[in-house]
N, C-alpha and C. Protein backbone atom coordinates (compact mmCIF):
# COMPACT_ATOMS: atom_id res chain seq x y z
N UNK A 1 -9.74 -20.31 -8.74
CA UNK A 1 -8.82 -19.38 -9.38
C UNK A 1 -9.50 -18.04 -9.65
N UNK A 2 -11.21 -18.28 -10.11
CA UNK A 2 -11.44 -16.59 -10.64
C UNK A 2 -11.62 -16.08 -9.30
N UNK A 3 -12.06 -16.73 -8.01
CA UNK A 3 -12.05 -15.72 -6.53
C UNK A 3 -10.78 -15.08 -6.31
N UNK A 4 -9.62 -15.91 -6.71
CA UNK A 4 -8.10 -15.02 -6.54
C UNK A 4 -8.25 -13.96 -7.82
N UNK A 5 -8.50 -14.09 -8.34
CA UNK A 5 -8.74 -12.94 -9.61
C UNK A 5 -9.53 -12.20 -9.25
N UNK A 6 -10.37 -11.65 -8.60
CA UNK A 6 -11.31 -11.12 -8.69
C UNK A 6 -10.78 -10.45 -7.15
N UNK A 7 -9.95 -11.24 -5.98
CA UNK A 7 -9.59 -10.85 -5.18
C UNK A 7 -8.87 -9.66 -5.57
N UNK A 8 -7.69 -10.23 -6.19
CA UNK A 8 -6.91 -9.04 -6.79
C UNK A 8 -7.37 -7.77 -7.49
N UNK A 9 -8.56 -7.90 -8.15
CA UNK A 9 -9.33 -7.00 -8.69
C UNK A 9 -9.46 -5.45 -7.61
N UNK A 10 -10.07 -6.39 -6.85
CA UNK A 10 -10.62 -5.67 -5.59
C UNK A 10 -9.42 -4.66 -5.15
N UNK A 11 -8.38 -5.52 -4.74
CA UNK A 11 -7.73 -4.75 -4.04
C UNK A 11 -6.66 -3.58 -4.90
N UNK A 12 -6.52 -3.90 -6.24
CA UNK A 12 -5.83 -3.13 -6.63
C UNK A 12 -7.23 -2.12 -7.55
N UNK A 13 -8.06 -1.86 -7.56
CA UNK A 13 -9.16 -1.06 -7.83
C UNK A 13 -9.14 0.57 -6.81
N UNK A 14 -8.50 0.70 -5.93
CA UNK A 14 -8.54 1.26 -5.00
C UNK A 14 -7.74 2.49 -5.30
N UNK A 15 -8.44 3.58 -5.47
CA UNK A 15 -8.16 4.79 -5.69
C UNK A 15 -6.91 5.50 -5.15
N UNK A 16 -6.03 5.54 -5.99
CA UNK A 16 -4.19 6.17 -5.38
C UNK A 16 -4.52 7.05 -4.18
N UNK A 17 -5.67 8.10 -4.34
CA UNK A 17 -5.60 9.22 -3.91
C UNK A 17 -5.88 8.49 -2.49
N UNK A 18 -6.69 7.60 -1.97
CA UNK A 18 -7.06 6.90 -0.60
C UNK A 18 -5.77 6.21 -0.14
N UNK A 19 -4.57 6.25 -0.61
CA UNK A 19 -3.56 5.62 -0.12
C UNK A 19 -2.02 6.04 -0.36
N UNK A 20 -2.33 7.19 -0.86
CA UNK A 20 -1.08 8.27 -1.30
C UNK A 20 -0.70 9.10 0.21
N UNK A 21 0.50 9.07 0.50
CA UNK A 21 0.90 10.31 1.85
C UNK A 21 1.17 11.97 0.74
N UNK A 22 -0.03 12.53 1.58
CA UNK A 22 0.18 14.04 1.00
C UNK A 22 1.70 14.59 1.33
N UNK A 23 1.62 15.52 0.84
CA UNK A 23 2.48 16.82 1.16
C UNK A 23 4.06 15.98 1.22
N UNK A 24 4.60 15.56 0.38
CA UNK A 24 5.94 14.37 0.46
C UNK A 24 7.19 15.07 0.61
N UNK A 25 8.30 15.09 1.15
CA UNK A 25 9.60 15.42 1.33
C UNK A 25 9.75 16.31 0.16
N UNK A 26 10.26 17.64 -0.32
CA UNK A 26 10.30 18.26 -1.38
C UNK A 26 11.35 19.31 -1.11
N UNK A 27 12.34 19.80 -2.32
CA UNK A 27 13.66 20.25 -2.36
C UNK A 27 13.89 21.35 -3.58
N UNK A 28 14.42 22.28 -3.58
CA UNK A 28 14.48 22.73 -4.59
C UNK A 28 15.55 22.39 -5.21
N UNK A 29 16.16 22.48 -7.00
CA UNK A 29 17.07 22.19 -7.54
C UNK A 29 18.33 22.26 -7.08
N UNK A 30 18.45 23.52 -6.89
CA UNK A 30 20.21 24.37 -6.00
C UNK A 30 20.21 23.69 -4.92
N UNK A 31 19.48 23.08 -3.90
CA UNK A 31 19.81 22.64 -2.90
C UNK A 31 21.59 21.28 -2.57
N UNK A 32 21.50 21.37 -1.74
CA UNK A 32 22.57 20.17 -1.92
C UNK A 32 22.29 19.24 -0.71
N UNK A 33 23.17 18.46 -1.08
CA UNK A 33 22.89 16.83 -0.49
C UNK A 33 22.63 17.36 0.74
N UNK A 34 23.47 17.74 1.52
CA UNK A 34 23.07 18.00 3.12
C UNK A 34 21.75 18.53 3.76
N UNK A 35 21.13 19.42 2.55
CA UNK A 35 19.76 20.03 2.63
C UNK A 35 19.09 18.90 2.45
N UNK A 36 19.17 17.89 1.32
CA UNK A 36 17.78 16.95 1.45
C UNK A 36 18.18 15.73 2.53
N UNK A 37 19.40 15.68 2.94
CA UNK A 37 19.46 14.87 3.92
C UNK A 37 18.88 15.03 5.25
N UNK A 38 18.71 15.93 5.53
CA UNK A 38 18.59 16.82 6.82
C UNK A 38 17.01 17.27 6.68
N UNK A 39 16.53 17.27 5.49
CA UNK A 39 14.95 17.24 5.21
C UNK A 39 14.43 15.86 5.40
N UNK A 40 15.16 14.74 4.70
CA UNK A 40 14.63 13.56 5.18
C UNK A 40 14.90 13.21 6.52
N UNK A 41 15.26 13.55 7.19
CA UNK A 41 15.63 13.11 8.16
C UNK A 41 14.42 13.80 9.33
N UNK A 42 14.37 14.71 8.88
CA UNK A 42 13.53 15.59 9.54
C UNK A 42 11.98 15.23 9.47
N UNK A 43 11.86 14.44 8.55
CA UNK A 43 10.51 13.94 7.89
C UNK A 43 10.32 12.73 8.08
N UNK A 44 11.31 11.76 8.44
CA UNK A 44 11.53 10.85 8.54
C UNK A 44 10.91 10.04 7.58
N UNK A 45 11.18 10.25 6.31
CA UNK A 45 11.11 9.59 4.83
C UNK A 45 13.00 9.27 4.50
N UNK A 46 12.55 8.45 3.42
CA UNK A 46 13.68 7.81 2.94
C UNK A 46 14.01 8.39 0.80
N UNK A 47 13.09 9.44 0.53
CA UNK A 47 13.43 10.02 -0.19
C UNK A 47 13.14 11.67 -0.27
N UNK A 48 13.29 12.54 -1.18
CA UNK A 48 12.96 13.92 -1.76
C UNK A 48 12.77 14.49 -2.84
N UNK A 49 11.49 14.82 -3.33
CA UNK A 49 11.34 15.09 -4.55
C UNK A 49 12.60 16.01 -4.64
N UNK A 50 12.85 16.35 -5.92
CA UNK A 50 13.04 17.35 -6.26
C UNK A 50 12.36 18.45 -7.37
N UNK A 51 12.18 19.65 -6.81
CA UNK A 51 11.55 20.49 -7.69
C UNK A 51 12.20 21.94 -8.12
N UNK A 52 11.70 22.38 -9.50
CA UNK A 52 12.47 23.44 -10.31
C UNK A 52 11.14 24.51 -10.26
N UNK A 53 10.61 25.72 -10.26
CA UNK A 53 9.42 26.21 -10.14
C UNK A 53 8.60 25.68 -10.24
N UNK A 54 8.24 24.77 -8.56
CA UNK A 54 7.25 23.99 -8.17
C UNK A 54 6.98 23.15 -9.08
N UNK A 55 7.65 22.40 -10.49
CA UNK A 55 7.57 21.47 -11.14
C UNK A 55 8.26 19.97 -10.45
N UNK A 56 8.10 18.70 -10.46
CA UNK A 56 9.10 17.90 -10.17
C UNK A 56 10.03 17.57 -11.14
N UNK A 57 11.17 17.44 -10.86
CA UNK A 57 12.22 17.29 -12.34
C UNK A 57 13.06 15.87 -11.77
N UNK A 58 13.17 15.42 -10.35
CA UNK A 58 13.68 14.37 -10.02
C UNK A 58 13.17 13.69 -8.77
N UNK A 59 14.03 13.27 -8.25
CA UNK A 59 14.21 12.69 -6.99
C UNK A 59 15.56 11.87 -6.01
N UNK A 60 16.27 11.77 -5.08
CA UNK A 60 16.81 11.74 -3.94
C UNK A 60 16.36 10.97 -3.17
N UNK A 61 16.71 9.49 -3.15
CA UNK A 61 16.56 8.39 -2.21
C UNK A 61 17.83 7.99 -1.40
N UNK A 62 17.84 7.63 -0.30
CA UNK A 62 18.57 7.34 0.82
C UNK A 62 19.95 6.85 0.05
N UNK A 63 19.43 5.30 -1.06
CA UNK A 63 20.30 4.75 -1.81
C UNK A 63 21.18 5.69 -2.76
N UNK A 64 20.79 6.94 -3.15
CA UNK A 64 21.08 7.61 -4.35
C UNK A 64 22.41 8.62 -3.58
N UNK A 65 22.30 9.17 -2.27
CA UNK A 65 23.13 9.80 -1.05
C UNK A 65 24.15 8.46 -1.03
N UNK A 66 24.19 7.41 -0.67
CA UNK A 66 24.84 6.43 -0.13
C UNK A 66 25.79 5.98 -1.56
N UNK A 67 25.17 5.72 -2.56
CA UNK A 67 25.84 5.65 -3.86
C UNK A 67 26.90 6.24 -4.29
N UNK A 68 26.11 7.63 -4.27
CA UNK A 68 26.75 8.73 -4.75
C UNK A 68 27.07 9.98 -4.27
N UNK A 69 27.24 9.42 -3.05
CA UNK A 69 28.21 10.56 -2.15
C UNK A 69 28.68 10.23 -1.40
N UNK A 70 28.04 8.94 -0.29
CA UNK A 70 29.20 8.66 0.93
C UNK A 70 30.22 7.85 0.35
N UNK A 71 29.72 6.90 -0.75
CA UNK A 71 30.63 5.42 -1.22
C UNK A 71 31.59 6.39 -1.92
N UNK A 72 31.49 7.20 -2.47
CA UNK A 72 32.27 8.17 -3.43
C UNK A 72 33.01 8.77 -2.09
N UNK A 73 32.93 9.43 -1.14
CA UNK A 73 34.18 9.73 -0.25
C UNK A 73 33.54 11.38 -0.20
N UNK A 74 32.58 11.61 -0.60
CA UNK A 74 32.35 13.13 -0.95
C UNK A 74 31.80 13.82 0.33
N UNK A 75 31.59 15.16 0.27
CA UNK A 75 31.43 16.27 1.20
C UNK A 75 29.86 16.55 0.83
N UNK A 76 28.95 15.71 1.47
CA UNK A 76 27.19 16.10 1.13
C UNK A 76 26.84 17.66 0.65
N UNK A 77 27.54 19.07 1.81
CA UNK A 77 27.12 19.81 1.54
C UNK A 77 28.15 20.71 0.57
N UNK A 78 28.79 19.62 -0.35
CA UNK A 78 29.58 20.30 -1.70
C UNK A 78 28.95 19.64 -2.75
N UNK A 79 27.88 18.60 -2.58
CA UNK A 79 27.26 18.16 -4.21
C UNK A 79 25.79 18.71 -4.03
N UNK A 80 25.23 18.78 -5.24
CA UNK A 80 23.56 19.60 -5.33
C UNK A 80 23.10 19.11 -5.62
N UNK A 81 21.78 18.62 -5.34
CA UNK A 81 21.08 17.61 -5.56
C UNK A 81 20.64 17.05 -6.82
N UNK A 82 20.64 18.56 -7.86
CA UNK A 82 20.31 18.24 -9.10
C UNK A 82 21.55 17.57 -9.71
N UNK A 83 22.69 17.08 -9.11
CA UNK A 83 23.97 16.34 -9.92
C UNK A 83 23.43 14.46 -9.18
N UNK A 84 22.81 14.45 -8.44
CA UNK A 84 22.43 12.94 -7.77
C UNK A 84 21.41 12.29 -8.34
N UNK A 85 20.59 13.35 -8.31
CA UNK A 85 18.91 13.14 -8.55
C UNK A 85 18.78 11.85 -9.76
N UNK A 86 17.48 11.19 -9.29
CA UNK A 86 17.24 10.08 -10.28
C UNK A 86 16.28 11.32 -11.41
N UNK A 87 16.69 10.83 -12.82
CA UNK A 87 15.66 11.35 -13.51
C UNK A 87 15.64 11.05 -15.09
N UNK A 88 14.81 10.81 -15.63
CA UNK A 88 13.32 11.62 -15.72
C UNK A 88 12.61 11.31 -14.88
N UNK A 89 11.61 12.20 -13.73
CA UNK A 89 10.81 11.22 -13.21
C UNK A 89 9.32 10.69 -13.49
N UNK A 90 9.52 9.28 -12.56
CA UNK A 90 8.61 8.96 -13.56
C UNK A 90 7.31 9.31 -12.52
N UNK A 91 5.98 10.22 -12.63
CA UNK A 91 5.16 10.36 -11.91
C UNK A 91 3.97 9.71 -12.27
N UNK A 92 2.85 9.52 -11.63
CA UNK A 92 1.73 8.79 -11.40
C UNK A 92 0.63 9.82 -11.16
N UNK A 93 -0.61 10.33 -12.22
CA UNK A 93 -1.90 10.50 -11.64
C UNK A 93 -2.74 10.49 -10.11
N UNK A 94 -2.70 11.21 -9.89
CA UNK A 94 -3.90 10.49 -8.62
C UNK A 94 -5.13 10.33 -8.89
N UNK A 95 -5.58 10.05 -10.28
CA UNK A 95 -6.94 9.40 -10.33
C UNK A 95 -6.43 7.91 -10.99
N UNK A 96 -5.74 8.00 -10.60
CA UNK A 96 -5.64 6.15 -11.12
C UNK A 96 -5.48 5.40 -9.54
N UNK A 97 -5.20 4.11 -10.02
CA UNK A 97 -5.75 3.25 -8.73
C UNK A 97 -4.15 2.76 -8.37
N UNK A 98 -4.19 1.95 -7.62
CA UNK A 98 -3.38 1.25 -6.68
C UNK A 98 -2.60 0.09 -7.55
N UNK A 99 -3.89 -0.54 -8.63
CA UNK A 99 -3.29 -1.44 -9.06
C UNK A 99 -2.18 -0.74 -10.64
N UNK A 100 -2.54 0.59 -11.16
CA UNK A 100 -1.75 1.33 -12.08
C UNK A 100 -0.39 1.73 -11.48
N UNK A 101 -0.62 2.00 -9.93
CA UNK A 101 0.84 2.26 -9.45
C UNK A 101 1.59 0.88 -9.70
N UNK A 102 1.20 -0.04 -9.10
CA UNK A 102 1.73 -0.83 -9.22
C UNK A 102 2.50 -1.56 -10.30
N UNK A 103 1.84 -1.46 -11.24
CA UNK A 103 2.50 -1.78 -12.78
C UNK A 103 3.40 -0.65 -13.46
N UNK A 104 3.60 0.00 -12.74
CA UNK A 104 4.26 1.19 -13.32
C UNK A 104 5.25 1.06 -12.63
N UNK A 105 5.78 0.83 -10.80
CA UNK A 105 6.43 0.68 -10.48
C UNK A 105 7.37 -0.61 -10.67
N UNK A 106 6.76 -1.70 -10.92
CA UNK A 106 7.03 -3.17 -11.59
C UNK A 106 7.86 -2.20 -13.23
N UNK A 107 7.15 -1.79 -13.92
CA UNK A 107 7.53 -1.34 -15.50
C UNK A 107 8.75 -0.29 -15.60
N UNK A 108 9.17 0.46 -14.48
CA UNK A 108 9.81 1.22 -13.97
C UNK A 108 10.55 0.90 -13.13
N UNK A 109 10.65 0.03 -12.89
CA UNK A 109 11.78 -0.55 -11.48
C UNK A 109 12.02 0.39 -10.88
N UNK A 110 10.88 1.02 -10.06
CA UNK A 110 10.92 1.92 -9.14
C UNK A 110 10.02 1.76 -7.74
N UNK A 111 10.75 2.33 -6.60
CA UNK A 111 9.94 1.90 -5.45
C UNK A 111 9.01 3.28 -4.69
N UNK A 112 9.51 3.73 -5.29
CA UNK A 112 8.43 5.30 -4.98
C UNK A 112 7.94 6.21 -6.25
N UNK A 113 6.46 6.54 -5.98
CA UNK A 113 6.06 7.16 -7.68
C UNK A 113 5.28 8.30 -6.79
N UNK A 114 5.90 9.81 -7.32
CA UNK A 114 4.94 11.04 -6.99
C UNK A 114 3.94 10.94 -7.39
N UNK A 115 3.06 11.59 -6.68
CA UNK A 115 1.62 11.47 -7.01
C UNK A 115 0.98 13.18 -7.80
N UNK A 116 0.79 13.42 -8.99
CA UNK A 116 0.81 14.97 -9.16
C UNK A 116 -0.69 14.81 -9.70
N UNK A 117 -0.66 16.19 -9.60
CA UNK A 117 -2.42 16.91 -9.93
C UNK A 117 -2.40 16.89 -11.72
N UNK A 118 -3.12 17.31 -11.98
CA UNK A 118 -3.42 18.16 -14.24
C UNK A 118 -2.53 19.09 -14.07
N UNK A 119 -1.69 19.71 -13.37
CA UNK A 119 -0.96 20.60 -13.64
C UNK A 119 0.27 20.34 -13.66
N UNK A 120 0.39 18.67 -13.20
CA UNK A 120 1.94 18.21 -12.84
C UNK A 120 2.49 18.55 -11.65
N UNK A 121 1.77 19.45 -10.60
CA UNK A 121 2.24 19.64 -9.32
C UNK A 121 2.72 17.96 -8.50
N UNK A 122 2.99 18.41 -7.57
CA UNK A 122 3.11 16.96 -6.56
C UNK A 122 2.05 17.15 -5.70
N UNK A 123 1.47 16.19 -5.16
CA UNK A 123 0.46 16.70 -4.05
C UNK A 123 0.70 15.38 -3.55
N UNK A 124 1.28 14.04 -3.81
CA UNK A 124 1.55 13.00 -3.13
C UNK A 124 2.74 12.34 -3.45
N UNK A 125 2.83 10.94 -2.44
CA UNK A 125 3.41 9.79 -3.29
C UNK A 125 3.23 8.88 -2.36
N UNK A 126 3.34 7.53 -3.16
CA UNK A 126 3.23 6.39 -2.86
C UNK A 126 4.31 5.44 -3.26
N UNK A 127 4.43 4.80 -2.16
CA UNK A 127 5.93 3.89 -1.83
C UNK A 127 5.09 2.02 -2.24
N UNK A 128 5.86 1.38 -2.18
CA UNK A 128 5.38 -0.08 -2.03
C UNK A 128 5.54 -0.51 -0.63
N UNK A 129 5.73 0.28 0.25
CA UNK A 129 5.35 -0.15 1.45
C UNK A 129 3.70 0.32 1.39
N UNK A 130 3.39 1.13 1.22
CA UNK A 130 2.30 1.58 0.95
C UNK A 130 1.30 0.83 0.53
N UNK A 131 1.86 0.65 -0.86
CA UNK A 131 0.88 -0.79 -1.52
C UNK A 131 0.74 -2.02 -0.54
N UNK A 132 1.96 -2.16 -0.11
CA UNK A 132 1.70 -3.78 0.61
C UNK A 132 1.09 -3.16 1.97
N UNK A 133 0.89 -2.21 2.33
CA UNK A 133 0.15 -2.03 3.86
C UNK A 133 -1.47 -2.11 3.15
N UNK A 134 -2.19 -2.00 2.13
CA UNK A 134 -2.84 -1.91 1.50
C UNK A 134 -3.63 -3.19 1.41
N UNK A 135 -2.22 -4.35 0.90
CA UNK A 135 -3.00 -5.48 0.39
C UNK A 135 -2.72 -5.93 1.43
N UNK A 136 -2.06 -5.79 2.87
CA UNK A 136 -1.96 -6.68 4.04
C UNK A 136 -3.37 -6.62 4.85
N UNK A 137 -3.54 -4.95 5.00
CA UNK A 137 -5.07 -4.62 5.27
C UNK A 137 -6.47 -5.28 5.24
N UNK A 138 -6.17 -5.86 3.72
CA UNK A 138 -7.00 -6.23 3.21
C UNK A 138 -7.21 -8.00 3.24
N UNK A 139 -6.05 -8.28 3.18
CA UNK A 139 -5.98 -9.90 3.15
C UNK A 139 -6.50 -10.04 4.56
N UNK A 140 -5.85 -9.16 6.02
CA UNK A 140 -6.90 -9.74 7.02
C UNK A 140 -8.08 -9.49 7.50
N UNK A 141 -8.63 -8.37 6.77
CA UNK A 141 -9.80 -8.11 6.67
C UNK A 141 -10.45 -9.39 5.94
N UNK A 142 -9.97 -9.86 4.62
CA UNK A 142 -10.79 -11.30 4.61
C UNK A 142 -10.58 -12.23 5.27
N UNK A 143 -9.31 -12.51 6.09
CA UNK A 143 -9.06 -13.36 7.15
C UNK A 143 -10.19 -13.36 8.31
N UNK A 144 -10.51 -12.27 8.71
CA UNK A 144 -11.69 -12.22 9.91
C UNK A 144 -13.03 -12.58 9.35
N UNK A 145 -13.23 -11.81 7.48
CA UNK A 145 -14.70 -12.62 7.42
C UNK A 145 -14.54 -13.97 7.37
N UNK A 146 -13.67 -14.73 6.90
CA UNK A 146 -13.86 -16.22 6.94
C UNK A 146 -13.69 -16.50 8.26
N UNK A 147 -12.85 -16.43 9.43
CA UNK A 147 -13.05 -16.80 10.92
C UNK A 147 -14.51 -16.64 11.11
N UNK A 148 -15.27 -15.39 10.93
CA UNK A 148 -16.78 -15.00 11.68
C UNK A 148 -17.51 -16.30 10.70
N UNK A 149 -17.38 -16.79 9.48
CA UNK A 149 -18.11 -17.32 8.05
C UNK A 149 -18.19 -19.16 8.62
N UNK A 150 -16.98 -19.44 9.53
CA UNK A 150 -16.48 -20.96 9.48
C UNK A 150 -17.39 -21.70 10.40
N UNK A 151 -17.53 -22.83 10.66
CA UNK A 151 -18.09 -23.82 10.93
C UNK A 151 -17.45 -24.19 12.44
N UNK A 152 -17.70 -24.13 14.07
CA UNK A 152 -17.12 -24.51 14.60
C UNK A 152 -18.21 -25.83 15.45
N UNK A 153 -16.80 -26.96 15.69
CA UNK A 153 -17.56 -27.77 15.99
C UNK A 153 -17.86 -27.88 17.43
N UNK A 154 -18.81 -28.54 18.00
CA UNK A 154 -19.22 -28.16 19.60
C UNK A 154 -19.49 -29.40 19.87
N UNK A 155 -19.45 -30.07 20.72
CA UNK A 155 -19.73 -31.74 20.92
C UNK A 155 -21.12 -32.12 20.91
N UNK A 156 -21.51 -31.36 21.76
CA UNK A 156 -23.17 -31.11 21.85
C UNK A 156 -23.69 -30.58 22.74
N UNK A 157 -25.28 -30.10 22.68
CA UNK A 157 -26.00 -28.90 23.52
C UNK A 157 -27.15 -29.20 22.66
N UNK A 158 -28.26 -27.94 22.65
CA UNK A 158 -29.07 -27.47 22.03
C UNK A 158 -28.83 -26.86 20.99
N UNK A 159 -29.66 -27.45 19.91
CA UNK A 159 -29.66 -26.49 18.27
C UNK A 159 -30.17 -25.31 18.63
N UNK A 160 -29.92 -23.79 18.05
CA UNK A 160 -30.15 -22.87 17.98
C UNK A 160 -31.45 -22.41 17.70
N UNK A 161 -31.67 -23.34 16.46
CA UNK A 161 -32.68 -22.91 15.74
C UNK A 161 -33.87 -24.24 15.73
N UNK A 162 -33.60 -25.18 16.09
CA UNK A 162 -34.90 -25.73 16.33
C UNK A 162 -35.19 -26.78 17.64
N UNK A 163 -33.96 -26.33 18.59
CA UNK A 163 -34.29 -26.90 19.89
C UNK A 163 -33.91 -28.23 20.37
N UNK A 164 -33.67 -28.68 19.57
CA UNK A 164 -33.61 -30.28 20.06
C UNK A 164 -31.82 -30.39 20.27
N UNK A 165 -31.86 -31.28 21.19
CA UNK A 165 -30.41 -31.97 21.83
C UNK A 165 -30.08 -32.82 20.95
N UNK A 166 -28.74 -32.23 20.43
CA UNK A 166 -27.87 -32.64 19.55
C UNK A 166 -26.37 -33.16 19.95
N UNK A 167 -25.32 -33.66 19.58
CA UNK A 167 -24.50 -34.56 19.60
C UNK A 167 -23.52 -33.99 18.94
N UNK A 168 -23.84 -33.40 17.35
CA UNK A 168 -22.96 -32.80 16.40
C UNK A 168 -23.45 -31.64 16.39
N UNK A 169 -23.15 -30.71 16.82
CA UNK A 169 -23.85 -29.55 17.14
C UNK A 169 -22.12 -28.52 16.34
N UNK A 170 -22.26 -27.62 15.34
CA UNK A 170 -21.22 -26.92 15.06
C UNK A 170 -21.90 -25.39 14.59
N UNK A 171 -20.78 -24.30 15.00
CA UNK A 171 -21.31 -22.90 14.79
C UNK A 171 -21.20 -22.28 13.35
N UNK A 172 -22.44 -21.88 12.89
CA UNK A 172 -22.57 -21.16 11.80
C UNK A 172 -23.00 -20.00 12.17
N UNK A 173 -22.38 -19.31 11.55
CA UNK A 173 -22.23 -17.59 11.88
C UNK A 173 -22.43 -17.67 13.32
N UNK A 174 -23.52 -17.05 13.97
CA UNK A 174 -23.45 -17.11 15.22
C UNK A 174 -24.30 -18.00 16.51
N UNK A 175 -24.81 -18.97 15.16
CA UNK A 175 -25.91 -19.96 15.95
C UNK A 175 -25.10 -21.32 16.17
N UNK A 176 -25.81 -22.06 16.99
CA UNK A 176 -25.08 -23.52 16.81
C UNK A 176 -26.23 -24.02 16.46
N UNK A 177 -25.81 -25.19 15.45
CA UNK A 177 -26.84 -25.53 14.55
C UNK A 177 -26.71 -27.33 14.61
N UNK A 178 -27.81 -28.09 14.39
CA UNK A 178 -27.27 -29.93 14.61
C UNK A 178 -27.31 -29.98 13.08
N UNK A 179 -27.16 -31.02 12.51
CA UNK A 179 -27.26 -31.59 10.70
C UNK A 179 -28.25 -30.97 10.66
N UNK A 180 -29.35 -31.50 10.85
CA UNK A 180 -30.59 -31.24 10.29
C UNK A 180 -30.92 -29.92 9.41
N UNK A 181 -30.67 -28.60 11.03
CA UNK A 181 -30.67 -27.65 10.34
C UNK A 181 -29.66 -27.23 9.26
N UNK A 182 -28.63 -27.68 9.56
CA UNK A 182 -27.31 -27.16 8.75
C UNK A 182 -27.61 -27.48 7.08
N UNK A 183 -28.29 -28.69 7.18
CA UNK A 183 -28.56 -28.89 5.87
C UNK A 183 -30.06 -28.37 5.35
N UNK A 184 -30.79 -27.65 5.64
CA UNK A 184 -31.89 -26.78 5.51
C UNK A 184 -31.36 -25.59 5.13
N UNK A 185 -30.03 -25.21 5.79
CA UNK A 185 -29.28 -24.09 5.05
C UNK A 185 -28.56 -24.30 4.11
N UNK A 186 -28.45 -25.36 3.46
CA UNK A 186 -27.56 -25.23 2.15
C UNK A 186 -28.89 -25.72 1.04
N UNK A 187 -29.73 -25.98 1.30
CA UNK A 187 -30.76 -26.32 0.54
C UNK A 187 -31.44 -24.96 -0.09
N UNK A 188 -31.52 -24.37 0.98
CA UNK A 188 -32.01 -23.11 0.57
C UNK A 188 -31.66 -22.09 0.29
């Protein structure tokens, strides 16, 4: 149990700023639906900040257009984005880690968190696709050290390491090894 703990450690330790997409979909207030539609689209993101003198004051997700403008029957380029927009928003540091987004987005029932500077600018954001490309990364990155780490068995040949014709002959790291030696390596 503490290796899964400690797994998790690991992976959510990981600095926002190493896994944040810069420069994110961004809109000014007056704009209207058709402008950030036509920006996402163009960007091929699924949301848009929104900003008031280069501050963020909201945001514009695919769901938030579909909600509240197509299901509503409405004319995109007759509503403004600042009448759609999700808000307050909720933004995220980029000196915090992967695993702070995460609890914030869990605490926030939110699936995208801007990423802003000390001044409150935007300079990123990070999605939970993001996160999970993160911890997928990572889970098979330990998947391959345990493949290279495992024990394979070989019927028999020559031990690696001390020559003699063996019967139970299985691969450790990159030697094939009989008992004998195998157990000289856990001894020591």
């Amino acid at each position: 149990m503490k290796k899964t703990s400690n797994a998790i450690r690991f992976e959510t330790r990981i600095p926002l700023k190493d896994v944040m997409r810069q420069n994110p979909t961004a809109i000014h207030a007056g704009a209207t639906v058709a402008d950030a539609a036509a920006a996402m689209c163009f960007d091929d993101v699924g949301s848009c900040i929104i900003v008031k003198k280069d501050l963020p004051i909201g945001i514009v997700t695919e769901q938030d257009i579909n909600c509240k403008v197509v299901a509503k029957d409405l004319k995109p380029s007759t509503v403004n984005v600042n009448d759609i927009m999700s808000t307050p928003l909720i933004t995220v540091s980029a000196d915090r880690t992967v695993g702070d987004a995460a609890h914030m987005m869990v605490k926030h029932k939110v699936r995208r968190l801007p990423v802003v500077d000390d001044a409150k600018k935007v300079i990123g954001i990070v999605t939970v696709r993001d996160l999970l490309t993160v911890s997928t990364e990572l889970n098979e990155l330990l998947a391959d050290i345990i493949e290279i780490n495992r024990e394979d068995t070989v019927e028999q040949g020559v031990c690696s390491r001390c020559n003699l014709m063996s019967d139970d002959l299985k691969r450790v790291d990159t030697m094939l090894l009989c008992p004998g030696c195998r157990e000289e390596d856990r001894i020591a």
